[in-house]
Protein backbone atom coordinates (compact mmCIF):
# COMPACT_ATOMS: atom_id res chain seq x y z
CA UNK A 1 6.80 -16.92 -7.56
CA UNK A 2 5.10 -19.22 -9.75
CA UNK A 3 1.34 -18.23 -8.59
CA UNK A 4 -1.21 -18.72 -11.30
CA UNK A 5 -4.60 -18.61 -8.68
CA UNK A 6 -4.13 -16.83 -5.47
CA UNK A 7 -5.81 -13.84 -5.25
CA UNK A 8 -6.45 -12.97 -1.70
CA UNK A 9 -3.41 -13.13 0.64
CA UNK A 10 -4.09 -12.23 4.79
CA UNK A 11 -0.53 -12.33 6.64
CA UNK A 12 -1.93 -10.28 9.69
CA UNK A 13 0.43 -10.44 12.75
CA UNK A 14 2.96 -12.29 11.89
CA UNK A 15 5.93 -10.37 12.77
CA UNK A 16 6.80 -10.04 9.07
CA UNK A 17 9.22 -6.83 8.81
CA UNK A 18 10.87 -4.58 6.29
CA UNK A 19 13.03 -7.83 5.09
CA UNK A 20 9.22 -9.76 4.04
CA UNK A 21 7.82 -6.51 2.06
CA UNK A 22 11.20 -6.48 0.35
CA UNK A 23 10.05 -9.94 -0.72
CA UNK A 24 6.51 -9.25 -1.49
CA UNK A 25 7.58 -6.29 -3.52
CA UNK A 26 9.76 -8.38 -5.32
CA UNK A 27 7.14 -11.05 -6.22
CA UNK A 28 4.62 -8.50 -7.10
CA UNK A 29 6.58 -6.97 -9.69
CA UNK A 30 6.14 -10.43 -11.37
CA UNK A 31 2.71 -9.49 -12.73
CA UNK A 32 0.51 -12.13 -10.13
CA UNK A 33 -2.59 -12.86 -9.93
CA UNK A 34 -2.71 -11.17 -6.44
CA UNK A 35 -5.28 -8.97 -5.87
CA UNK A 36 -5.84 -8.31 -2.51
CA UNK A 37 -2.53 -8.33 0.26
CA UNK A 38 -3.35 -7.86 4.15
CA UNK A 39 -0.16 -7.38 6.03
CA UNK A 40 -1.87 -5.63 9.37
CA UNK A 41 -0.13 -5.57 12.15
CA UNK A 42 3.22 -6.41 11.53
CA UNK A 43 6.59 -4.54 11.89
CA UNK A 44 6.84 -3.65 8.16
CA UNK A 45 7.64 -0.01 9.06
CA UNK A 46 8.82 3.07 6.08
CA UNK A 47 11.41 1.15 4.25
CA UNK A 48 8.91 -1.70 4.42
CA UNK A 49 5.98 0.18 2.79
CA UNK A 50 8.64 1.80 0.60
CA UNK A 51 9.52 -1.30 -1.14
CA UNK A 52 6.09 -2.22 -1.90
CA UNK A 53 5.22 1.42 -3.14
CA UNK A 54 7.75 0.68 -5.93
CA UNK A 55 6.11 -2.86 -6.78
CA UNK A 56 2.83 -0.52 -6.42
CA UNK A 57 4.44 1.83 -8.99
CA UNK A 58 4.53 -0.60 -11.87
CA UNK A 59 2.41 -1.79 -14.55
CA UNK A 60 2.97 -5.63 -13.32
CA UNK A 61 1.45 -5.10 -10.12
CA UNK A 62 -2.69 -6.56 -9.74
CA UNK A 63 -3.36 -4.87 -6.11
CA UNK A 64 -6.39 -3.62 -5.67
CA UNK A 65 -6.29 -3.08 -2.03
CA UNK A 66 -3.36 -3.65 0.71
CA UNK A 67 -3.93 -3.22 4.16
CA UNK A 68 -0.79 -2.09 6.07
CA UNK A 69 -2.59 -0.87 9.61
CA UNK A 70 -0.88 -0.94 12.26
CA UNK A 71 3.18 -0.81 11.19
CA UNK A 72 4.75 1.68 12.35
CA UNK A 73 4.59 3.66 8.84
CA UNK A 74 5.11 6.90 9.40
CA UNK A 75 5.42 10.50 6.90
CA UNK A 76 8.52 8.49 5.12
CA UNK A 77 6.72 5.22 4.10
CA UNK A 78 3.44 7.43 3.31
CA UNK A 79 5.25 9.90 1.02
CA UNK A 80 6.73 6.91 -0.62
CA UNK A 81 3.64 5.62 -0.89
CA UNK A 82 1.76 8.29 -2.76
CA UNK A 83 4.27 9.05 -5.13
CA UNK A 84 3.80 5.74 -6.61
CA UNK A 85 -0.07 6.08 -6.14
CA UNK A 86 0.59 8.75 -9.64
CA UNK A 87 1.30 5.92 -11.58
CA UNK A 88 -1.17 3.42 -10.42
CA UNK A 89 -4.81 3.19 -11.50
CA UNK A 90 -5.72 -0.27 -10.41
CA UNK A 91 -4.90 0.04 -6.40
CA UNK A 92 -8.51 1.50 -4.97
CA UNK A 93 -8.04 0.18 -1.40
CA UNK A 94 -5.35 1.13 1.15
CA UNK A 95 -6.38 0.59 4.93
CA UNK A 96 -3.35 2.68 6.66
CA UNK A 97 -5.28 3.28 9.93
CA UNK A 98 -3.17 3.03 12.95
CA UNK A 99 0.24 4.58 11.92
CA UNK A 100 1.76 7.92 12.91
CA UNK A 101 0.10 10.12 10.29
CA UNK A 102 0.25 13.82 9.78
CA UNK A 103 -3.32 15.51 8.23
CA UNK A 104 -0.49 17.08 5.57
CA UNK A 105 0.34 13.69 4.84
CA UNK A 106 -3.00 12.10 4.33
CA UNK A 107 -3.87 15.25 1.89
CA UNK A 108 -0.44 14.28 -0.33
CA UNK A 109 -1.98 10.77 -0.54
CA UNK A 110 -5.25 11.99 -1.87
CA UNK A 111 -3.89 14.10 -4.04
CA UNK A 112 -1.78 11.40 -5.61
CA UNK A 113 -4.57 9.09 -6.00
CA UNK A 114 -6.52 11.87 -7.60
CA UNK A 115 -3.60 12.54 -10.37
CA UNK A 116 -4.11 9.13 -10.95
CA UNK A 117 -7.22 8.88 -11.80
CA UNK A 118 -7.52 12.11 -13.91
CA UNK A 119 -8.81 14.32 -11.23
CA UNK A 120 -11.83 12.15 -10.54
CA UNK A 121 -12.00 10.00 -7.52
CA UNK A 122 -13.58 6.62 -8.11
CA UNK A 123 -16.88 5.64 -6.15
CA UNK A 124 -14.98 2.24 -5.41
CA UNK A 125 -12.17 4.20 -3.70
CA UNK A 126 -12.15 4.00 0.28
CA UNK A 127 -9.60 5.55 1.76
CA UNK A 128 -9.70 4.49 5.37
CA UNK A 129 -7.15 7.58 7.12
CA UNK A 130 -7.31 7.52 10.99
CA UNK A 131 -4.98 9.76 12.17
CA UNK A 132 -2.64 9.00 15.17
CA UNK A 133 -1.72 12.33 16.21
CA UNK A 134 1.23 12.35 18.07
């Protein structure tokens, strides 16, 4: 909460669910230094990635990439996810490989990020999508 200097966060696999997004949401609405957040492979699931989408949706949040592979994210936490993306200009990274993703879905998402940037993607945007079809 009071973070002045950390910047780069990695929280891979460690069982962290929709309960520690809630938290990180909450303490990235605080306008932190935070830059980059890794939270692969952990059980943060739709209402997880739904929480942070709303940290992700205003002007105090820093992130300029979160990885959320692997967490059982599915259309619900994605659609979350891009609506906020409207608002946002300073998230270019999102690693969201190895979720249950729809093509549809992945479009929505790069349409949002598009609206956000005026209809221009940025070279520094990756968009890492691959698709679990189910």
């Amino acid at each position: 909460k009071d973070n002045k200097t950390l910047m780069y966060l990695n929280l891979n696999c460690n069982k962290i669910s929709e309960d520690g997004a809630r938290a990180f949401s909450s303490l990235l609405k605080l306008n932190t230094p935070l830059k980059k957040l890794s939270l692969s492979s952990n059980r943060i699931g739709n209402n997880g990635l739904a929480a942070l989408s709303e940290a992700v949706a205003t002007n105090n949040c820093n992130l300029t990439t979160l990885w959320v592979n692997n967490n059982g994210i599915t259309e619900t936490g994605l659609c979350a996810m891009a609506a906020a993306l409207r608002s946002n200009i300073t998230l270019t990274n999102i690693y969201i490989w190895g979720n249950e993703l729809k093509t549809q879905l992945a479009m929505l998402l790069s349409s949002s990020w598009k609206e956000a940037n005026q209809g221009f993607f940025s070279t520094t945007l990756i968009l890492y999508l691959i698709l679990l079809m189910v």
